[in-house]
N, C-alpha and C. Protein backbone atom coordinates (compact mmCIF):
# COMPACT_ATOMS: atom_id res chain seq x y z
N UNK A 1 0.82 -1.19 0.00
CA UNK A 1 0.00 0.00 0.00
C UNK A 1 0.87 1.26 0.00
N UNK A 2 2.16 1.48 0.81
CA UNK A 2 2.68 2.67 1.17
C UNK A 2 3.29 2.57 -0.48
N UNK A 3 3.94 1.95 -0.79
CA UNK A 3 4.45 1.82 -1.74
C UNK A 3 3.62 2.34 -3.39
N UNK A 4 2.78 1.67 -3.23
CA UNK A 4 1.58 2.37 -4.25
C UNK A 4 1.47 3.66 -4.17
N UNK A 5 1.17 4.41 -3.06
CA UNK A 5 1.14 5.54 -2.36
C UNK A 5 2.38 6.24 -3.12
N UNK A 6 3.96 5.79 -2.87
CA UNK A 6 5.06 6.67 -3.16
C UNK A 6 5.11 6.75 -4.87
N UNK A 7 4.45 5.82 -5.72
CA UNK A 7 4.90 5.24 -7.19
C UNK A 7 3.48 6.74 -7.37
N UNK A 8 2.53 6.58 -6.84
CA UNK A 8 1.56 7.65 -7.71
C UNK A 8 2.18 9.05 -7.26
N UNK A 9 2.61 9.03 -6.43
CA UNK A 9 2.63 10.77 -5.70
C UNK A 9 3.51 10.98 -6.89
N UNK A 10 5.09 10.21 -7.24
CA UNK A 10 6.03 10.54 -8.34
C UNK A 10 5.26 10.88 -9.42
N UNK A 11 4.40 9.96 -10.21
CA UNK A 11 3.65 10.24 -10.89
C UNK A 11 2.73 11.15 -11.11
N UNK A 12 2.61 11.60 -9.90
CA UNK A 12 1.51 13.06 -9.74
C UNK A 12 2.89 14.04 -10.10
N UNK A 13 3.86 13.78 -9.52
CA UNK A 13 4.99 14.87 -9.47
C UNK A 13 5.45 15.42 -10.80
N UNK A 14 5.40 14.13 -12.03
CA UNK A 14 5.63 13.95 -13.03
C UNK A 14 4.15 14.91 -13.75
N UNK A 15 3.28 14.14 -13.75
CA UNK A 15 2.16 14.90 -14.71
C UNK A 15 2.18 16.75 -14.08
N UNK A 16 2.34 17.08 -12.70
CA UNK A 16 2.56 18.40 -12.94
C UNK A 16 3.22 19.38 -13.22
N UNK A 17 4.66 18.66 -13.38
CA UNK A 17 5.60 19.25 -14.23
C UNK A 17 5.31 19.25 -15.53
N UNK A 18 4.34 18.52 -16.54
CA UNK A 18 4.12 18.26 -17.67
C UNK A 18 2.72 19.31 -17.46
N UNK A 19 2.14 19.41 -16.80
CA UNK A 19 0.90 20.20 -17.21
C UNK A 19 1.65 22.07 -17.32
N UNK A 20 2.72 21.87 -15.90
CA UNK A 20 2.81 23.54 -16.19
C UNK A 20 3.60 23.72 -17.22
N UNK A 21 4.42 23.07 -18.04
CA UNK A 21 5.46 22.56 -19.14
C UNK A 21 4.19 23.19 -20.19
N UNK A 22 2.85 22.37 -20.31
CA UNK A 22 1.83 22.23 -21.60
C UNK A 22 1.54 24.04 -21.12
N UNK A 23 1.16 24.10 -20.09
CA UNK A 23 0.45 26.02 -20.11
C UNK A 23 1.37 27.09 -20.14
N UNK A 24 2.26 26.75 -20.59
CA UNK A 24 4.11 27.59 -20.34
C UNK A 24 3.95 28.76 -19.59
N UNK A 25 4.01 27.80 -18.37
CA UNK A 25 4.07 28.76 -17.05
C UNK A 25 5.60 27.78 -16.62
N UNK A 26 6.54 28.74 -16.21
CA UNK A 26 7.97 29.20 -15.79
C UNK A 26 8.12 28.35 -14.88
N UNK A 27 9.24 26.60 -14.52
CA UNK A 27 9.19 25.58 -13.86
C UNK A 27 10.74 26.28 -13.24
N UNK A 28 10.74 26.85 -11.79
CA UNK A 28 11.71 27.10 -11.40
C UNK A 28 12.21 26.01 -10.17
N UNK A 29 13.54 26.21 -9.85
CA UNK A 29 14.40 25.20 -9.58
C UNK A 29 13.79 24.85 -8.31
N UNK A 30 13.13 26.13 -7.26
CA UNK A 30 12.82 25.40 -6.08
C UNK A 30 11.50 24.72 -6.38
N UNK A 31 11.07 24.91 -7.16
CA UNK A 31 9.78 23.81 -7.46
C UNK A 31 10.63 22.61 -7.46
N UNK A 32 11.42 22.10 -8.53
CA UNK A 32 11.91 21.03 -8.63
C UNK A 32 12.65 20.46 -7.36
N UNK A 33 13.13 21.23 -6.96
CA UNK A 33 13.72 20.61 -5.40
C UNK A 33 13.04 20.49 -4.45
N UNK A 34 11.91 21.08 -4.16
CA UNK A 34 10.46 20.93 -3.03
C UNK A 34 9.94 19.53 -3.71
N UNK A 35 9.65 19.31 -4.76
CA UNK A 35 8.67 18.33 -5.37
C UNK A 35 9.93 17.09 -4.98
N UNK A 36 11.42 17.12 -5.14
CA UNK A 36 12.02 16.04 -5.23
C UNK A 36 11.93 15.51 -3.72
N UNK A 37 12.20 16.71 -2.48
CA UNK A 37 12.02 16.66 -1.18
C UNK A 37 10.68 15.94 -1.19
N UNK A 38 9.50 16.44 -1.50
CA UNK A 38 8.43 15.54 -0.75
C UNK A 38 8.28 13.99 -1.70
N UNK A 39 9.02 13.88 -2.47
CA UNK A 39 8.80 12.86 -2.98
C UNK A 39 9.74 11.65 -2.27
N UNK A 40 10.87 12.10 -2.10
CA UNK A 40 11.99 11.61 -1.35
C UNK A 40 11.24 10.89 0.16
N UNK A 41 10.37 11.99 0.83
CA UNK A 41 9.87 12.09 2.55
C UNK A 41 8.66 10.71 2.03
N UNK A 42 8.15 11.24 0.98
CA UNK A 42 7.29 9.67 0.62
C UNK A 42 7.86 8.12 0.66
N UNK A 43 8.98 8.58 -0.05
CA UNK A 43 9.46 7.13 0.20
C UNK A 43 10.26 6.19 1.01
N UNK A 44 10.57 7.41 1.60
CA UNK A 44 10.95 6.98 3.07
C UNK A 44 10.36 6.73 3.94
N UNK A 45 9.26 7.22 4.04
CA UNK A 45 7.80 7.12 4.80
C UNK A 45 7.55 5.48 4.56
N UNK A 46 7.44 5.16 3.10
CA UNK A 46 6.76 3.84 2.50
C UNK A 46 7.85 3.07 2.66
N UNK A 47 9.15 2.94 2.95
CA UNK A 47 10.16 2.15 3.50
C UNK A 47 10.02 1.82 4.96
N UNK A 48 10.24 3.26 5.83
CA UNK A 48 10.07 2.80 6.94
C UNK A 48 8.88 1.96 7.65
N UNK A 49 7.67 2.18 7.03
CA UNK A 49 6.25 1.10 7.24
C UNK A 49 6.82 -0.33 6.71
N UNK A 50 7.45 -0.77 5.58
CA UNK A 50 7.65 -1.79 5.36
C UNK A 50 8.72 -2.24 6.38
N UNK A 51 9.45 -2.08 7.63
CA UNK A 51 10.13 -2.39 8.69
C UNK A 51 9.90 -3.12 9.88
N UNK A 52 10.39 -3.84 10.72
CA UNK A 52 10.49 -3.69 11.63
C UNK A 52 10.18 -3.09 12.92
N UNK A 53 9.60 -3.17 13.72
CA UNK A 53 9.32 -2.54 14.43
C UNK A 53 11.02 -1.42 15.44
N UNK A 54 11.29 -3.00 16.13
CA UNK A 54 12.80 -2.80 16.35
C UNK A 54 13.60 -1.39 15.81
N UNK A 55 13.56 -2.08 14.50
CA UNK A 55 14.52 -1.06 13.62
C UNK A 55 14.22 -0.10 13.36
N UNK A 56 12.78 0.06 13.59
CA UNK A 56 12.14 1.41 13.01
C UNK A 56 12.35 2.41 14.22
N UNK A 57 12.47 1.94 15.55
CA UNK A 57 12.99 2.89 16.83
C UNK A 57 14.41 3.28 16.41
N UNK A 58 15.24 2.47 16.23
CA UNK A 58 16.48 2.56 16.46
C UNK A 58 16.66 3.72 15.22
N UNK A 59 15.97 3.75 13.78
CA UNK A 59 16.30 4.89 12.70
C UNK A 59 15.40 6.12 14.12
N UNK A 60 14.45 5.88 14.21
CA UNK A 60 13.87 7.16 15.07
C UNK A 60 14.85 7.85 15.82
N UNK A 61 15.43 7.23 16.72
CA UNK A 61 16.33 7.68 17.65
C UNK A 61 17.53 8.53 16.63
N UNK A 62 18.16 7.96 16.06
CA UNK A 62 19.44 8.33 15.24
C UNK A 62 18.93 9.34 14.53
N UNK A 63 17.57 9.83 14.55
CA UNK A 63 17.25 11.13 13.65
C UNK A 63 17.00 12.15 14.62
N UNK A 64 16.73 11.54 15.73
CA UNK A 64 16.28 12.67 16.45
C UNK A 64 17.54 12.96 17.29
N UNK A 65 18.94 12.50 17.02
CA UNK A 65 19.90 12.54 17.55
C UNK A 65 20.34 13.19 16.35
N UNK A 66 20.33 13.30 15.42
CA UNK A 66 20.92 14.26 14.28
C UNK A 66 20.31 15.38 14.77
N UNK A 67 18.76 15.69 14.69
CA UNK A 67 18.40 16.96 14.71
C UNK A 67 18.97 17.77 16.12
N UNK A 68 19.23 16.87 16.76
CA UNK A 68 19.81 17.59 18.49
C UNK A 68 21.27 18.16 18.06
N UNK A 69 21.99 16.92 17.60
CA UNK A 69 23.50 17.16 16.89
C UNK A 69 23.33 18.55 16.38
N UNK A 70 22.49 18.93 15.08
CA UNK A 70 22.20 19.96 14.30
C UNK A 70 21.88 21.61 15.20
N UNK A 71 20.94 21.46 15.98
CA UNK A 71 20.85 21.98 16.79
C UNK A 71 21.75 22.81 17.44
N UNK A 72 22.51 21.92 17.85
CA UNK A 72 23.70 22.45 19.26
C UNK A 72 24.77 22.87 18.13
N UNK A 73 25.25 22.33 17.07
CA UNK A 73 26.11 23.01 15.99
C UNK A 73 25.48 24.25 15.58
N UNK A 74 24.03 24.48 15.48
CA UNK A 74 24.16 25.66 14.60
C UNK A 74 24.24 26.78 15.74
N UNK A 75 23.91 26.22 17.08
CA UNK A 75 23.82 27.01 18.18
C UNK A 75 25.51 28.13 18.57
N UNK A 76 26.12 26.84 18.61
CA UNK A 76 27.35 26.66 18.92
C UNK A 76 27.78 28.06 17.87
N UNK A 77 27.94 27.68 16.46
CA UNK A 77 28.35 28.67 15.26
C UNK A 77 27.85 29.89 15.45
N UNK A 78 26.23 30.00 15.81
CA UNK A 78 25.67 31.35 16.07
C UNK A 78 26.29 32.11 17.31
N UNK A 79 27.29 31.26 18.80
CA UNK A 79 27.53 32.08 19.38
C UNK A 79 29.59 32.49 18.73
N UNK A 80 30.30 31.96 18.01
CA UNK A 80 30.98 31.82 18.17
C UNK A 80 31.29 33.49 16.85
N UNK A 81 29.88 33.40 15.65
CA UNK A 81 29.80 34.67 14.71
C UNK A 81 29.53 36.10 15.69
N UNK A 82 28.84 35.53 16.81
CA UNK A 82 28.44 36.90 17.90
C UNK A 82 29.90 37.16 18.54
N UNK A 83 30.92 36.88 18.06
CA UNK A 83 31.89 37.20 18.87
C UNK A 83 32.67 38.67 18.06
């Protein structure tokens, strides 16, 4: 099912690049990189459902340990430019 889910969304991603392509309305780059992002979050979405339970904590944790990582780095940089 998730999987079905990620194959149409591409496909949606696809026909609306082709529709604004057909009404020549102007396909700029952050379109293409937003559309690749949520297409990407889809299929990772439809991976991680096909998992493990187990394993599916252990990716949880390690992301939410990046975003802390991320966090305290950009923290860190913001006090070190205030200097």
């Amino acid at each position: 099912m998730a999987t079905a889910v990620a194959v149409l969304a591409t496909l949606g991603f696809i026909g609306w690049l082709v529709f604004r392509a057909v009404k020549d309305k102007s396909i700029k780059a952050h379109f293409i990189s937003y559309g690749v992002a949520v297409i990407t979050g889809i299929f990772t979405y439809a991976y991680f459902l096909s998992m493990d339970l187990p394993q599916l904590i252990k990716i949880v944790v390690s992301i939410v340990l990046g975003i802390i990582l991320i966090i305290v780095g950009a923290l860190y940089q913001r006090r070190l430019a205030g200097r």
